[in-house]
Protein backbone atom coordinates (compact mmCIF):
# COMPACT_ATOMS: atom_id res chain seq x y z
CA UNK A 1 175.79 119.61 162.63
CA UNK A 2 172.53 121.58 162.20
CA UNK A 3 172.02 123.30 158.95
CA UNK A 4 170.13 125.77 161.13
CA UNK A 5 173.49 126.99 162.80
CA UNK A 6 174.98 129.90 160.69
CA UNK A 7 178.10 128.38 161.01
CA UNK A 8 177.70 125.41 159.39
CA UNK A 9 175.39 126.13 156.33
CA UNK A 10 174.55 122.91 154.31
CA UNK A 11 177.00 121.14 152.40
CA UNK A 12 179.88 122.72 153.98
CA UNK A 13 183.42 121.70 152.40
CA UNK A 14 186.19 124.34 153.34
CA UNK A 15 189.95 124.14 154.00
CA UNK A 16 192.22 126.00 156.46
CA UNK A 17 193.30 129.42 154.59
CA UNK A 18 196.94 130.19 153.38
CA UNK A 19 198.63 132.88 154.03
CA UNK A 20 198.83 135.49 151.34
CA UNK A 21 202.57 135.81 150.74
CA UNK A 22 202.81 137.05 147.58
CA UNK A 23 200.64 140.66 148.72
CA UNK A 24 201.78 140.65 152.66
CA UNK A 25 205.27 139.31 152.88
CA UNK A 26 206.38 141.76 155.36
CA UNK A 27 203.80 141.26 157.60
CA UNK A 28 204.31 140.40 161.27
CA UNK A 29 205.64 136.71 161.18
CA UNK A 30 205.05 135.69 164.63
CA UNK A 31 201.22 136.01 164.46
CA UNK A 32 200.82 134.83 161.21
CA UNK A 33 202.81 131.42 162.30
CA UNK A 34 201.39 131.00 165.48
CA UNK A 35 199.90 127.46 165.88
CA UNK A 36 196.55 128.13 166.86
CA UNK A 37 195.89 129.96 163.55
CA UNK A 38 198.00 127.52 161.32
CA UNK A 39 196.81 124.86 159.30
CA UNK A 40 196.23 121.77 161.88
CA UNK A 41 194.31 124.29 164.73
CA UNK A 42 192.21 125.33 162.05
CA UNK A 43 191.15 122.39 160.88
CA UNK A 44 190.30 121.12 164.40
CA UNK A 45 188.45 124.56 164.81
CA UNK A 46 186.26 124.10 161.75
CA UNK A 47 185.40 120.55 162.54
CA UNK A 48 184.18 122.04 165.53
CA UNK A 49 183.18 125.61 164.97
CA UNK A 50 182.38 125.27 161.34
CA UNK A 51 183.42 129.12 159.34
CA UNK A 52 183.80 130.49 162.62
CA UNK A 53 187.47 128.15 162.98
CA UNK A 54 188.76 129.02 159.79
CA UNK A 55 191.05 132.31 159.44
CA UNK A 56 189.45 134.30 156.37
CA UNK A 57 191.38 136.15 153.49
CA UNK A 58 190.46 139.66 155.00
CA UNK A 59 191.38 138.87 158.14
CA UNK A 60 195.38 138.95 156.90
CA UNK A 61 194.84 142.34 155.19
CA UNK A 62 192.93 143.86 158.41
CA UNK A 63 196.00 142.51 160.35
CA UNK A 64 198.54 143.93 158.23
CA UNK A 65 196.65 147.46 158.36
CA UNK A 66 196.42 147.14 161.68
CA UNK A 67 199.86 146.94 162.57
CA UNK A 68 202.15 147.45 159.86
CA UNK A 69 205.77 146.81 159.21
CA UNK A 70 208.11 150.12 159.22
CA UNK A 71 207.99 150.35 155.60
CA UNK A 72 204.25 150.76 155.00
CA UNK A 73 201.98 153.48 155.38
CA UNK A 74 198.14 153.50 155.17
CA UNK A 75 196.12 156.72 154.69
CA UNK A 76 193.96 157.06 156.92
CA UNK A 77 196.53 154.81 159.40
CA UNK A 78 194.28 152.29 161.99
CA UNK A 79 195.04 155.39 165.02
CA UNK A 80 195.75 158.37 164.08
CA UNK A 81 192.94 161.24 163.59
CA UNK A 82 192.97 164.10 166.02
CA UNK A 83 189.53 162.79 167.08
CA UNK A 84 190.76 159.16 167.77
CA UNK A 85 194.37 159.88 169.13
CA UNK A 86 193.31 161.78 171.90
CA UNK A 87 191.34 159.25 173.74
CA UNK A 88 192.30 155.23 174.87
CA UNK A 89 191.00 153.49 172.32
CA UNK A 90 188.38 151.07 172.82
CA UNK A 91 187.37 148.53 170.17
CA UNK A 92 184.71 146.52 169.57
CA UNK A 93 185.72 143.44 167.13
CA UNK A 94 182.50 142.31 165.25
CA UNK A 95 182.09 138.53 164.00
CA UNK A 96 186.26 137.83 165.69
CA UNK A 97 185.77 134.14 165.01
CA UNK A 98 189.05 132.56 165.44
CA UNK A 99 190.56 135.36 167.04
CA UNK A 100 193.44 136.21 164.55
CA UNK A 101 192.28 140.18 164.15
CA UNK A 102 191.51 140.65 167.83
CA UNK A 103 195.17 139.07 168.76
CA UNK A 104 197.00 141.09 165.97
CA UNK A 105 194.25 144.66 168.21
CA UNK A 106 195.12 143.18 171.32
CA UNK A 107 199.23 143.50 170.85
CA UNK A 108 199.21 147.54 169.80
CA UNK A 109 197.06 148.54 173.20
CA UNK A 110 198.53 150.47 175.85
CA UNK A 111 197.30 149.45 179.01
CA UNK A 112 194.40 152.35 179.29
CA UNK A 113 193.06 150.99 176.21
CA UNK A 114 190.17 148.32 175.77
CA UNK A 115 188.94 145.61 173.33
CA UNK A 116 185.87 143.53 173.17
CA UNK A 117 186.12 140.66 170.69
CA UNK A 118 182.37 139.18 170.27
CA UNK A 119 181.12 136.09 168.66
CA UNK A 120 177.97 134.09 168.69
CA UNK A 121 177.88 132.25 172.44
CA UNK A 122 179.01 128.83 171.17
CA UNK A 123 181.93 130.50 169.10
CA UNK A 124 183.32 132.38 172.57
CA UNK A 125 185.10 129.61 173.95
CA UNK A 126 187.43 129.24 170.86
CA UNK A 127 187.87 132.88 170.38
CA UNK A 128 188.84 133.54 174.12
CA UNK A 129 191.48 130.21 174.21
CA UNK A 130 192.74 131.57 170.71
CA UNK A 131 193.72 135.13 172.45
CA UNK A 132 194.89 134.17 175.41
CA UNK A 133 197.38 131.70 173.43
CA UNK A 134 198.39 133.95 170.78
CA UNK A 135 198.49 137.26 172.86
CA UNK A 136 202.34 138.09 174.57
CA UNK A 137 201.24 141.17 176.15
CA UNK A 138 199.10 141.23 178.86
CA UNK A 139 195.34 140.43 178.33
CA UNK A 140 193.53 142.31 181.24
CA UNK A 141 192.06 144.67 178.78
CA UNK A 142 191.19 142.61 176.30
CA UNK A 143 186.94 140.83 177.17
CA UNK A 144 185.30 137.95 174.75
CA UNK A 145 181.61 139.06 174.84
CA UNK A 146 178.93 136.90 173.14
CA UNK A 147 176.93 139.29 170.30
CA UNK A 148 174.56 137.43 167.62
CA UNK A 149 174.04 140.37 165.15
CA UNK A 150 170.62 142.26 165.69
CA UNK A 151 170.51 140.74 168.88
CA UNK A 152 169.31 143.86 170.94
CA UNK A 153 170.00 142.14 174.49
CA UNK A 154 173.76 141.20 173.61
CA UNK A 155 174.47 144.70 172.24
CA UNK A 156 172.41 146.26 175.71
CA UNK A 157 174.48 144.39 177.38
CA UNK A 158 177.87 145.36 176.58
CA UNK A 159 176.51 148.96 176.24
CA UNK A 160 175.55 148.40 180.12
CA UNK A 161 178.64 147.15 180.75
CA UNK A 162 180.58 150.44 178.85
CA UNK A 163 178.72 152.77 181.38
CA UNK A 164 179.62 150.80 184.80
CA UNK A 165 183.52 150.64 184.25
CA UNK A 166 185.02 152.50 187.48
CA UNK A 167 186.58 155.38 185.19
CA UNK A 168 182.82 155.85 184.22
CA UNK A 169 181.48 156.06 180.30
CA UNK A 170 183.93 154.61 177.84
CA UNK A 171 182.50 155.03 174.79
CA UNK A 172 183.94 153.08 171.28
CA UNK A 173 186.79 154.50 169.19
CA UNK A 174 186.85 151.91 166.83
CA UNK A 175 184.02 149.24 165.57
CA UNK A 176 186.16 146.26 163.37
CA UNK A 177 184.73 144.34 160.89
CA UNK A 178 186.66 141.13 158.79
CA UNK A 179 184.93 139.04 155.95
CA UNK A 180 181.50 139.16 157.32
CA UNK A 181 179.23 140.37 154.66
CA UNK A 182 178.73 137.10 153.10
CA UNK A 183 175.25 135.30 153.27
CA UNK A 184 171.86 137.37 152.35
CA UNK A 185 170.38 136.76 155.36
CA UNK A 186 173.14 137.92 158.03
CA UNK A 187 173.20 141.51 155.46
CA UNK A 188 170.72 143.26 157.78
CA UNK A 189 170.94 141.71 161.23
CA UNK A 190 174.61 143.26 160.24
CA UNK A 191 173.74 146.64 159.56
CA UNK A 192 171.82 146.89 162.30
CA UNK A 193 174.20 146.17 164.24
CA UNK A 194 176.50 148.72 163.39
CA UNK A 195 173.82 151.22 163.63
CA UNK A 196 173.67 150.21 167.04
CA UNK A 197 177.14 149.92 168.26
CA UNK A 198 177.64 153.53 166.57
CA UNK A 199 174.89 155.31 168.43
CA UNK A 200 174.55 156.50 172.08
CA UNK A 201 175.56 155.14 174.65
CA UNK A 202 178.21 153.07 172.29
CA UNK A 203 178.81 156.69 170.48
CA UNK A 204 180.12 159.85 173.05
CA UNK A 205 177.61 162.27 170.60
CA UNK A 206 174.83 161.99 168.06
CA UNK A 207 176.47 165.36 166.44
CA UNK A 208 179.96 164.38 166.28
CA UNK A 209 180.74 160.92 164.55
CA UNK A 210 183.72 160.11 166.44
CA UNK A 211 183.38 155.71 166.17
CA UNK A 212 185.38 154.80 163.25
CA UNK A 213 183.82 151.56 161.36
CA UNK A 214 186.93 149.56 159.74
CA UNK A 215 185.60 146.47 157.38
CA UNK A 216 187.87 144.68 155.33
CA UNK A 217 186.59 143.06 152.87
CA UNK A 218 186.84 140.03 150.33
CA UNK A 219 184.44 140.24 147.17
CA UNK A 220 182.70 137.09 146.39
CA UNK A 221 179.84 137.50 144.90
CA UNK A 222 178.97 141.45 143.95
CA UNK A 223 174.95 140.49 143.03
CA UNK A 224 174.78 139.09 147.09
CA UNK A 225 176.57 141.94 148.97
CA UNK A 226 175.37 144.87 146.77
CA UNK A 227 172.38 145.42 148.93
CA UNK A 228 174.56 145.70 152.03
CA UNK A 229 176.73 148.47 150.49
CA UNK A 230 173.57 149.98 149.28
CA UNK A 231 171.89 149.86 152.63
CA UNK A 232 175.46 150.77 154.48
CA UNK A 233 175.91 154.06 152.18
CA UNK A 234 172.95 155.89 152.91
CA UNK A 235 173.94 155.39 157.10
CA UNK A 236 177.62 156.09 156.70
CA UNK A 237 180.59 157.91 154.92
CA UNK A 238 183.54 156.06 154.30
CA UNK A 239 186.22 155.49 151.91
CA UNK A 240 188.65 153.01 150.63
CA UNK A 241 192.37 152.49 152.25
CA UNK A 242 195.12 153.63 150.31
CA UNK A 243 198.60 152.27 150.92
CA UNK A 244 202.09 153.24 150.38
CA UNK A 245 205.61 151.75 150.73
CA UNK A 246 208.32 153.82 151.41
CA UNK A 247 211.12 151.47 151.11
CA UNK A 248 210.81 152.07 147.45
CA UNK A 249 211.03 155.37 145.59
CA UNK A 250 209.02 154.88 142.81
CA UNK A 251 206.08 153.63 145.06
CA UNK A 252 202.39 155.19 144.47
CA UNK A 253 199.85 155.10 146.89
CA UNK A 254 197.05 152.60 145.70
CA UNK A 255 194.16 150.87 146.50
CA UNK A 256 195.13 148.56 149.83
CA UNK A 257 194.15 144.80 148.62
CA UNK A 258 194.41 145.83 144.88
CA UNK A 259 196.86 143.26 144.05
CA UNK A 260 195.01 140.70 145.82
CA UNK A 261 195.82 137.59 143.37
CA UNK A 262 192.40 136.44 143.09
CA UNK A 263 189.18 137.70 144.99
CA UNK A 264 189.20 141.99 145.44
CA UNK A 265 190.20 142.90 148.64
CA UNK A 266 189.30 146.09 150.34
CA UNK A 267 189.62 147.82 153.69
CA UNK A 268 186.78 150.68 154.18
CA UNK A 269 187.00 153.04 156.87
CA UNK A 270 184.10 154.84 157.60
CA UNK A 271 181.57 156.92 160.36
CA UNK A 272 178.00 157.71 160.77
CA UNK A 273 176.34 160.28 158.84
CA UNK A 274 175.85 163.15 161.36
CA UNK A 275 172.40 163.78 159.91
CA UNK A 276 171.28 159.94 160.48
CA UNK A 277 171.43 159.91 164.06
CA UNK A 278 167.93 161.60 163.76
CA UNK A 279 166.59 159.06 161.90
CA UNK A 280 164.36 156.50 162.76
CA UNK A 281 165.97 152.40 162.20
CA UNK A 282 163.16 150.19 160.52
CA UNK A 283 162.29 147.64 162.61
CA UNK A 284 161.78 145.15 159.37
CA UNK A 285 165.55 143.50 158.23
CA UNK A 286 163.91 144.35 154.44
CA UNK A 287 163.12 147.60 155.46
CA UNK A 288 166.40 148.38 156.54
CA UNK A 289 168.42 146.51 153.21
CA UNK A 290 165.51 148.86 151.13
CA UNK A 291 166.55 152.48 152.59
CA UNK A 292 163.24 152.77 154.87
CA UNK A 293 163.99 155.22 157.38
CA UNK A 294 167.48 156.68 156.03
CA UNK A 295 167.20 160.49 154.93
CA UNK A 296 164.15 161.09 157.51
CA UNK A 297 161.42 158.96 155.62
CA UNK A 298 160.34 155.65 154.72
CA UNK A 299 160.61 155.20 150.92
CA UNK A 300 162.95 152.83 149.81
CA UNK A 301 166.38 153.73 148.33
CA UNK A 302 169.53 152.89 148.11
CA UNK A 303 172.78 154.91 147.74
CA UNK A 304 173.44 155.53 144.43
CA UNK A 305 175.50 158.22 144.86
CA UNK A 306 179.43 158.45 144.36
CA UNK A 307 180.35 156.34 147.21
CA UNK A 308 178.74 153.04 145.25
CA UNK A 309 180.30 154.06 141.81
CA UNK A 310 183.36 154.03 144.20
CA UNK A 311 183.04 150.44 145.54
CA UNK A 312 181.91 149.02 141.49
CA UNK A 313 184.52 151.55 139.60
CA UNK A 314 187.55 149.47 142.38
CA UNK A 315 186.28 146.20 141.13
């Protein structure tokens, strides 16, 4: 195992995850049992795929938001704005590893609808087995795509491939996102990815911004992800899910992943800034993480406005 493959840093010592009972017990049962997410598959899958076979904490939030059980309401809900619930949605899954989120996506599409689960190359095989497995409803509209983050010919591709569908341009609804901001290095190869999946042809305008970003979350180590959501903040709005259960009448909405038992969880939800599809992306991954290019100009910032008092005040 190379320490030169992301997915196996050095000294790597991890264990299948557990499922979070005590803050999801109503969540849907059959995915979270299924075998090729339990403890045994992912143990074989991290052997063999390293982090990419293990099922991360955030993933079993984004699920639950997602699709939720009767009693539970999420503002804003996973479909739902007038700009979103007029079109088929078509989602692009980010980093879908072992497949758990893109199974959990794949069972709430109609049959217009679309998803695109993408991993590294070498991941693909485990992600595509994983959702064909898991999956009960019919898989025709669900594609495993290889995309390395920053990795202009991947994204070109699947934009190419968006623009030659028979129904002609089907641009993104939804971009998903589950426990990747994690290691320095990935931070800006990861933003600039999402710039890219949110702007044309991935993106129907460059006035309107109609692709909803959804990335849940699990804080590890605040000093190592800061200059993401620094970076992140000055290309895009977005706010913190709220959630609600209505089985009980004294029930408040809250902070979605606040009573996460150890870690912070959270589940953002979030667009382009209308204004930053006219600015230029830095070429340089420190560029980028430093605020060159955002606002129209190449100093380096970072947001400091209220949206990163918002992310520090949840902690």
């Amino acid at each position: 195992m190379s320490s030169t493959n992301v997915n196996f840093p050095e000294n790597l010592n991890i264990s299948p995850s557990a499922y979070p009972d005590r803050e999801l017990n109503s969540v849907s049962g059959a995915r979270r049992e299924h075998s090729v997410f339990g403890d045994v598959a992912q143990r074989e899958a991290i052997e063999k795929y390293g982090i990419a076979g293990r099922i991360w904490e955030a993933a079993y939030f984004l699920s639950r938001y997602i699709d939720p059980p009767s009693n539970v309401i999420f503002d804003p809900p996973f479909i739902g704005t007038s700009t979103i619930s007029c079109r088929n949605l078509v989602i692009l899954e980010l980093g879908s590893g072992a497949g758990m989120t893109s199974s959990c996506i794949a069972e709430i599409l109609n049959e217009q609808d679309m998803l695109i689960a993408t991993d590294l190359p070498d991941v693909c095989p485990l992600l595509e087995s994983n959702i064909r497995v898991s999956t009960t409803s019919a898989v025709s509209s669900v594609y495993v795509r290889p995309l390395a983050w920053g990795n202009e010919v991947h994204s070109a591709a699947i934009a190419s491939e968006l623009l030659t569908f028979p129904e002609g341009s089907v641009p993104l609804t939804h971009v998903v996102c589950s426990d990747l901001i994690y290691f320095p290095e990935l931070l800006a190869p990861l933003l600039r990815t999402l710039l890219q999946v949110t702007s044309p042809p991935f993106s129907p305008s460059t006035t309107n911004a109609t692709v909803n970003v959804v990335i849940s979350y699990k804080l590890r180590s605040l000093s190592k992800e800061t200059p993401f959501w620094s970076a992140f903040g000055l290309w895009f709005n977005f706010e913190p899910i709220l959630v609600k259960d209505t089985s009980s009448a004294d029930s408040q909405w809250q902070r979605f992943g606040a009573s996460a038992v150890y870690d912070p969880v959270f589940i953002f939800v979030g667009c382009r800034r209308p204004e930053s599809f006219s600015w230029t992306i830095p070429l340089d991954d420190s560029d980028l993480l430093g605020g060159k290019g955002a606002m129209g100009n190449d100093s380096m910032k970072s947001d400091d406005t209220k949206r990163k008092a918002e992310i520090l005040q949840l902690l």
